[in-house]
N, C-alpha and C. Protein backbone atom coordinates (compact mmCIF):
# COMPACT_ATOMS: atom_id res chain seq x y z
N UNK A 1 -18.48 -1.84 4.31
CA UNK A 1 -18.45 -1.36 2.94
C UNK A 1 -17.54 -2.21 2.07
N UNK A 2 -16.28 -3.14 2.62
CA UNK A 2 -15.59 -3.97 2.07
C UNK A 2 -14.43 -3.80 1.78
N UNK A 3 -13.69 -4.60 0.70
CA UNK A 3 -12.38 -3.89 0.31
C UNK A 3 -12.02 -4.34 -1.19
N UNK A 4 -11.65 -2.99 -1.87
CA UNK A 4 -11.23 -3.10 -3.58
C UNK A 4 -9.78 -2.57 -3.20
N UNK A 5 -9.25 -3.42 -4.63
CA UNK A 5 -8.06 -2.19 -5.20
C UNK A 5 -8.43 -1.88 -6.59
N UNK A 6 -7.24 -0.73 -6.97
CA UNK A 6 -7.23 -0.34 -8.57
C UNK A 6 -5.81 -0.04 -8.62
N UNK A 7 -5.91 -0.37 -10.17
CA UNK A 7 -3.96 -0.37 -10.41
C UNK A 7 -3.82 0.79 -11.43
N UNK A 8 -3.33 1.20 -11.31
CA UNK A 8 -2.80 2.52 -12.65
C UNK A 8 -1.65 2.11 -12.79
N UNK A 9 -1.16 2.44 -13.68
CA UNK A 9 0.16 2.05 -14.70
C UNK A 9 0.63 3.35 -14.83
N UNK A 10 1.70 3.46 -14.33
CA UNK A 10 1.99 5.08 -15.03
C UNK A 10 3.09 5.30 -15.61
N UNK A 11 3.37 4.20 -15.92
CA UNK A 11 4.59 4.38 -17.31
C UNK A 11 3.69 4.59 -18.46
N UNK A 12 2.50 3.75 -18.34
CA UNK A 12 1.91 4.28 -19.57
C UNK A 12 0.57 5.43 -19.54
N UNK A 13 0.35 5.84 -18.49
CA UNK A 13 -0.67 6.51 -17.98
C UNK A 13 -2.18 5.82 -18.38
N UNK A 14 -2.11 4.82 -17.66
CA UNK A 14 -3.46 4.10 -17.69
C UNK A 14 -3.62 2.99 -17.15
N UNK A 15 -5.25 2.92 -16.87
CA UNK A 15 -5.28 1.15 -15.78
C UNK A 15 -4.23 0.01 -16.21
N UNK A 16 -4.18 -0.72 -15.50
CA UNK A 16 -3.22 -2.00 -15.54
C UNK A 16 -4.30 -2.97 -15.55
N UNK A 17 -4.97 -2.84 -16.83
CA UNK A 17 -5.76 -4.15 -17.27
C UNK A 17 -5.03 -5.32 -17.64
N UNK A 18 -5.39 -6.65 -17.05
CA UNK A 18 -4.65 -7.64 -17.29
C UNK A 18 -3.52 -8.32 -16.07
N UNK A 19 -3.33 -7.00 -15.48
CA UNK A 19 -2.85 -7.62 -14.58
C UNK A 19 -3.31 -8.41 -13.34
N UNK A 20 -2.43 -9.35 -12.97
CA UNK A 20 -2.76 -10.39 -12.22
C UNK A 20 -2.32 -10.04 -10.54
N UNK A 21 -3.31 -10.33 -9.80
CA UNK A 21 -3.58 -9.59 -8.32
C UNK A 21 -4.37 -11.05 -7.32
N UNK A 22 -3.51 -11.51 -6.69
CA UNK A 22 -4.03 -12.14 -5.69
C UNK A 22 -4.19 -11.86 -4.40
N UNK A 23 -5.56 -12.01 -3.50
CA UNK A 23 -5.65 -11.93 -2.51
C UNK A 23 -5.71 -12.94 -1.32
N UNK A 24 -4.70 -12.75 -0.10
CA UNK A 24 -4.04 -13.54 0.59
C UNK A 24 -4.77 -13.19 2.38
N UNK A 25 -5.15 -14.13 3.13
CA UNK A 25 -5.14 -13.40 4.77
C UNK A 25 -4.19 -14.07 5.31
N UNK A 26 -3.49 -13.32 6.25
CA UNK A 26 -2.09 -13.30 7.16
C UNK A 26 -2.15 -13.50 8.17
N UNK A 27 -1.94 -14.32 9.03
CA UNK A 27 -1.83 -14.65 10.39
C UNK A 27 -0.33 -15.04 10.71
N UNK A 28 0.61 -13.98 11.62
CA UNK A 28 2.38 -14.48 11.55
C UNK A 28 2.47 -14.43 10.23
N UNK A 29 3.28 -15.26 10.10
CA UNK A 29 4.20 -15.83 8.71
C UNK A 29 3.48 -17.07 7.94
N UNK A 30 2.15 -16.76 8.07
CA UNK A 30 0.61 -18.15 7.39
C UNK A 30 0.44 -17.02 6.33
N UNK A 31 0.09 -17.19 5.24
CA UNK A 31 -0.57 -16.77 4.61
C UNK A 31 -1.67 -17.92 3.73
N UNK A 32 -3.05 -17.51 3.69
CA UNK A 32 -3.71 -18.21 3.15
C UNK A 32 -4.34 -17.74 1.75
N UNK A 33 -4.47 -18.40 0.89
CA UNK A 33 -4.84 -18.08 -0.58
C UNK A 33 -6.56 -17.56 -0.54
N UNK A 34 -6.86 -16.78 -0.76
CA UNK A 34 -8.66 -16.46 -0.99
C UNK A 34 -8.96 -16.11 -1.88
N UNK A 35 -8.15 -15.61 -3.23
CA UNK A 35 -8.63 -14.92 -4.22
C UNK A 35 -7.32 -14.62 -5.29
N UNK A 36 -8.05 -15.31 -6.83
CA UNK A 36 -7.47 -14.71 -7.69
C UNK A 36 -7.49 -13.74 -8.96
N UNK A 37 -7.57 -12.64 -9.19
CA UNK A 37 -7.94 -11.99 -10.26
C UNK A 37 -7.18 -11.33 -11.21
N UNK A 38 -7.56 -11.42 -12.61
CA UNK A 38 -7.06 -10.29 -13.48
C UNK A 38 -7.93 -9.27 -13.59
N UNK A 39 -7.15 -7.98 -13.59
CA UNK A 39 -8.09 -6.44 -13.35
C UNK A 39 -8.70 -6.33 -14.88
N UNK A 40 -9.75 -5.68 -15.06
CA UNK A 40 -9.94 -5.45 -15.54
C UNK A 40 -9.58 -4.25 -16.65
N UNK A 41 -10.56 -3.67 -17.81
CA UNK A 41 -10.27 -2.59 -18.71
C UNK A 41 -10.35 -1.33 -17.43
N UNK A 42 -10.23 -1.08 -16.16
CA UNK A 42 -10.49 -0.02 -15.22
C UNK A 42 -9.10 -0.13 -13.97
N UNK A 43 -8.57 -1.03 -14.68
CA UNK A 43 -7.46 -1.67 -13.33
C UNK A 43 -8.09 -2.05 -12.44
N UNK A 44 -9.16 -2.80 -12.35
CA UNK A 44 -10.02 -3.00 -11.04
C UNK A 44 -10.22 -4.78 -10.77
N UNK A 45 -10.82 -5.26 -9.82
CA UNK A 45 -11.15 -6.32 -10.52
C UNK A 45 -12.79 -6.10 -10.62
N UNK A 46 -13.77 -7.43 -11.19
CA UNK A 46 -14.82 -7.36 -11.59
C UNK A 46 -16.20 -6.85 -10.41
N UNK A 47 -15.65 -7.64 -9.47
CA UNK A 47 -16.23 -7.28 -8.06
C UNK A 47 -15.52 -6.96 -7.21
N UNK A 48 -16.02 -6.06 -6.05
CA UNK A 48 -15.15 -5.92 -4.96
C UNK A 48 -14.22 -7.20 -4.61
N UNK A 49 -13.03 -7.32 -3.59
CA UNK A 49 -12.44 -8.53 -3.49
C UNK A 49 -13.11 -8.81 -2.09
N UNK A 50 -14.17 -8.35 -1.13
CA UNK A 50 -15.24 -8.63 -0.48
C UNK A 50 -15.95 -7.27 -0.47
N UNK A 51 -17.10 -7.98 -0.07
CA UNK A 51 -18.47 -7.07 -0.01
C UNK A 51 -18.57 -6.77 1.65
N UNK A 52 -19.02 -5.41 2.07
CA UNK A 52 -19.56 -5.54 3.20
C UNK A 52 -19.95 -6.55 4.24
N UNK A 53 -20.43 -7.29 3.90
CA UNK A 53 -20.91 -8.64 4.95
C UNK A 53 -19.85 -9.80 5.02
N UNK A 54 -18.88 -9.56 3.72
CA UNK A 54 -17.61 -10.04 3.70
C UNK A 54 -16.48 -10.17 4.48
N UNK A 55 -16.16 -8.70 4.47
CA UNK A 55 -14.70 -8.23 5.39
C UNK A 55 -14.68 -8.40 6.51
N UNK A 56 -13.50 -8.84 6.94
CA UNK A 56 -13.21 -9.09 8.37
C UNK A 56 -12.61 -9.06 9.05
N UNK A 57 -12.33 -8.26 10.27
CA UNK A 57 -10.57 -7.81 10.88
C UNK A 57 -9.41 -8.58 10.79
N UNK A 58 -8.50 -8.06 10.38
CA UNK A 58 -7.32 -8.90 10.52
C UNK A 58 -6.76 -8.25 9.51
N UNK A 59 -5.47 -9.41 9.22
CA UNK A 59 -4.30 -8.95 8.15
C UNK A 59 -4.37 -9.79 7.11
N UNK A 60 -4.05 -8.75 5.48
CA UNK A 60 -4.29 -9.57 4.48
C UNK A 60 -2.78 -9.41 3.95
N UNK A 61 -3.20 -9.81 2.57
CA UNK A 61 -1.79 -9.53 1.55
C UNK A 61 -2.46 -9.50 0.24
N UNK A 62 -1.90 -8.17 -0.75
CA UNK A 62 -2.31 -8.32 -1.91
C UNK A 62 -1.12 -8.88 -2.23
N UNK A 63 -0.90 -9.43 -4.00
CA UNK A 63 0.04 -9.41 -4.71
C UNK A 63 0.23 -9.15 -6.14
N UNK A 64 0.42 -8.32 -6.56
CA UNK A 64 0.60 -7.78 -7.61
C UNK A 64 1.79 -8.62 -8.48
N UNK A 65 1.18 -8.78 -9.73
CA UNK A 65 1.93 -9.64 -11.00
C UNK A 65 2.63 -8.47 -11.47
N UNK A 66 3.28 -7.08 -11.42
CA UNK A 66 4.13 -6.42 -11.84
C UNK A 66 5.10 -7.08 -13.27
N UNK A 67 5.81 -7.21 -13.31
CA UNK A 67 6.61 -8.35 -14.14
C UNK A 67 6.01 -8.53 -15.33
N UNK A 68 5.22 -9.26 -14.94
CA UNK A 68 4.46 -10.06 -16.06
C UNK A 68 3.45 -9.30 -16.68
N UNK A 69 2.93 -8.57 -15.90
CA UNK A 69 2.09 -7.64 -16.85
C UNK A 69 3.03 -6.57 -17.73
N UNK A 70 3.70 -5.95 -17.24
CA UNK A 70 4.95 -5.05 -17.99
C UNK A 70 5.28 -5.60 -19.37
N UNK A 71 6.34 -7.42 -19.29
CA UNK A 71 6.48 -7.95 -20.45
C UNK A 71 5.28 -7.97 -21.28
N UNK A 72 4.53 -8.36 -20.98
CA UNK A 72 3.14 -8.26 -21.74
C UNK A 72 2.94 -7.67 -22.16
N UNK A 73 3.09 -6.38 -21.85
CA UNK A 73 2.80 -4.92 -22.25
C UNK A 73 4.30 -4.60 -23.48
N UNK A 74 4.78 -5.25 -23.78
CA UNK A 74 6.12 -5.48 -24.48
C UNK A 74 7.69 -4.48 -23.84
N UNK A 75 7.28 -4.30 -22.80
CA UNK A 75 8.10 -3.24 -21.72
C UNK A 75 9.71 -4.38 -21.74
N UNK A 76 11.01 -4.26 -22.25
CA UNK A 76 11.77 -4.88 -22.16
C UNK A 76 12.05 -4.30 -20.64
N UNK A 77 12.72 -5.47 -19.55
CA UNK A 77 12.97 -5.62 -18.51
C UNK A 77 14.36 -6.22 -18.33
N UNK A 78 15.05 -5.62 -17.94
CA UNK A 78 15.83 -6.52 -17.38
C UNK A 78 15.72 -7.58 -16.74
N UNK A 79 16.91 -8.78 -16.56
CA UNK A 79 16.42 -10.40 -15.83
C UNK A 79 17.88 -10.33 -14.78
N UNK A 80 17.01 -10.57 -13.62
CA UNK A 80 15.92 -10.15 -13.08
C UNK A 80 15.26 -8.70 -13.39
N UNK A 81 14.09 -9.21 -13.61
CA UNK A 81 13.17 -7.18 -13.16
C UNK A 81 13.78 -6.47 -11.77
N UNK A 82 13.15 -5.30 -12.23
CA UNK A 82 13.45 -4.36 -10.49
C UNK A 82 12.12 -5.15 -9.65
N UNK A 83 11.20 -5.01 -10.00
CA UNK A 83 10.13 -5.49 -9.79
C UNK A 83 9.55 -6.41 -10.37
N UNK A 84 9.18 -7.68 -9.50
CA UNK A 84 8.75 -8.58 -10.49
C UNK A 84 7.32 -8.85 -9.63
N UNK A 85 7.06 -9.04 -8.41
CA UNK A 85 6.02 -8.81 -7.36
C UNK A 85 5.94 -7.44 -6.53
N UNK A 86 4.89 -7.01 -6.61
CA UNK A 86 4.57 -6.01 -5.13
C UNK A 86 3.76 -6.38 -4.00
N UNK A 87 4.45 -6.96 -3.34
CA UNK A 87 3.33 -7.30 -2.18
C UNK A 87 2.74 -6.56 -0.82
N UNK A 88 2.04 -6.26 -0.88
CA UNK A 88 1.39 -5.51 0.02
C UNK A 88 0.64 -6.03 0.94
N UNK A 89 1.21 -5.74 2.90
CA UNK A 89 0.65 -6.21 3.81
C UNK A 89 -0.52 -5.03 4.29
N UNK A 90 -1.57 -5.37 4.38
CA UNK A 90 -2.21 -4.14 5.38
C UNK A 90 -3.02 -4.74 6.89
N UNK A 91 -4.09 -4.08 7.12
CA UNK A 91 -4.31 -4.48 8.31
C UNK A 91 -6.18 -3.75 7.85
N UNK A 92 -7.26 -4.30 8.23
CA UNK A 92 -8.74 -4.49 8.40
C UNK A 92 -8.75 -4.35 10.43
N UNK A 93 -8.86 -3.09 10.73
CA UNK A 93 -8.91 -3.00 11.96
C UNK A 93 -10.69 -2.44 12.37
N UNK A 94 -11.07 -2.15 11.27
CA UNK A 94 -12.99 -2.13 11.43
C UNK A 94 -13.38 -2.62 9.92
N UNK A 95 -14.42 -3.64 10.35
CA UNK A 95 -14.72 -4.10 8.61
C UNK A 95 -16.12 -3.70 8.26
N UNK A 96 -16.61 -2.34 9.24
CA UNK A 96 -17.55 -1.70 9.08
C UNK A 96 -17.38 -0.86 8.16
N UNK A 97 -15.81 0.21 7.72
CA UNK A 97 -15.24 0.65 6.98
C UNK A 97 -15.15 0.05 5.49
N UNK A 98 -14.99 0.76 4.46
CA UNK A 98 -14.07 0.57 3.41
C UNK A 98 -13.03 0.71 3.35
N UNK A 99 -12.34 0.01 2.74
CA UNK A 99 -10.68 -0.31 2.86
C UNK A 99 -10.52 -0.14 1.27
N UNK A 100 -9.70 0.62 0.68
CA UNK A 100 -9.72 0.73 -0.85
C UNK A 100 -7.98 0.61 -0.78
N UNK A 101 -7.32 -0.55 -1.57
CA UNK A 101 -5.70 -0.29 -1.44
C UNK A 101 -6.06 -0.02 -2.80
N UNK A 102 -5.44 1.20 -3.42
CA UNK A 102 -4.92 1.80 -4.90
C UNK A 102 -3.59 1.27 -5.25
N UNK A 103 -2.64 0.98 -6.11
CA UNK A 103 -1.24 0.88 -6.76
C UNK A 103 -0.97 1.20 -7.61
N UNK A 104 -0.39 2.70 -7.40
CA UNK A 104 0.25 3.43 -8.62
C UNK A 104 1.48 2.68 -8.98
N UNK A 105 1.91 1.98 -10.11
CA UNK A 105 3.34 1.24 -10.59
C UNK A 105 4.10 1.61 -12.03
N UNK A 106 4.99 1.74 -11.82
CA UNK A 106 6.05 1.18 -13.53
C UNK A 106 6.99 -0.09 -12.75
N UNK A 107 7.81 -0.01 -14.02
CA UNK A 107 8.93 -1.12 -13.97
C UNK A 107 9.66 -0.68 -12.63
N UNK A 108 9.70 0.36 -12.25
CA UNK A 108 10.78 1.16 -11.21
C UNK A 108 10.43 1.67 -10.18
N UNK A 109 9.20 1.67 -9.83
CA UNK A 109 8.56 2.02 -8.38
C UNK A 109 6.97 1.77 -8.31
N UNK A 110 6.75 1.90 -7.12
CA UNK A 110 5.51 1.83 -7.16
C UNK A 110 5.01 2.72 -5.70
N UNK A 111 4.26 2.87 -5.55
CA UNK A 111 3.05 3.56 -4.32
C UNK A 111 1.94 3.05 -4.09
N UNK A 112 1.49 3.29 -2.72
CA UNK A 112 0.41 2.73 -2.54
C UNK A 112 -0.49 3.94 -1.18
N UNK A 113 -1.71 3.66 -0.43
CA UNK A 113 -2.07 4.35 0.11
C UNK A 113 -3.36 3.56 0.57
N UNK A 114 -4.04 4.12 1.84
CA UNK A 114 -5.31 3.59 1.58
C UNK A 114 -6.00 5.05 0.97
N UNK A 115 -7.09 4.27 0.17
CA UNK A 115 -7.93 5.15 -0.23
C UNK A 115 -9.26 5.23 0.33
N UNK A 116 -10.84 5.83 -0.53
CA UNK A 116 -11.53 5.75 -0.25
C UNK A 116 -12.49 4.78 -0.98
């Protein structure tokens, strides 16, 4: 079924359009570059970040532009931010499954989960 994320913003209660989200696969301490996107008006990106015939066991990494989308958003930050990246390791242990990582964020925390 593949694997998406979606970002909500909840300092301002709404998607984190604009923000910038790269996707990474992990082997040890390798990480390899596969994907770069800004989310869309839904916090999403445009397409899944793979499709079903796509996904494939193992370990990835998202990374979330936190930071930079905030300033953007004209959010004064302290320098350094609390958050300036969120990076998120997970694990694709059936890629028969959907894998949905969600990221609820502000300037000051964030959450995550798998979803559906």
């Amino acid at each position: 079924m593949g694997l998406s994320t979606h970002v909500l913003d909840t300092m301002h209660g709404c998607p984190a359009e604009g923000m910038a989200v790269t996707l990474y696969r992990t082997e040890g301490d390798q990480a390899t570059l596969l994907q770069r996107h800004t989310l869309n008006a839904d916090g999403r990106t445009a397409t899944p970040l793979f499709d079903a015939d796509s996904l494939r066991t193992g370990t990835y990494r998202l990374v979330f532009e936190v930071a930079a989308y905030f300033a953007a958003r004209g959010v004064a930050l302290p320098q350094p931010s609390f958050l300036g990246r969120v990076q998120l390791d997970f694990g694709v242990a059936d890629a028969a499954q959907h894998y949905h990582v969600p990221l609820l964020v502000s300037p000051w925390a964030y959450s995550t989960y798998r979803g559906s």
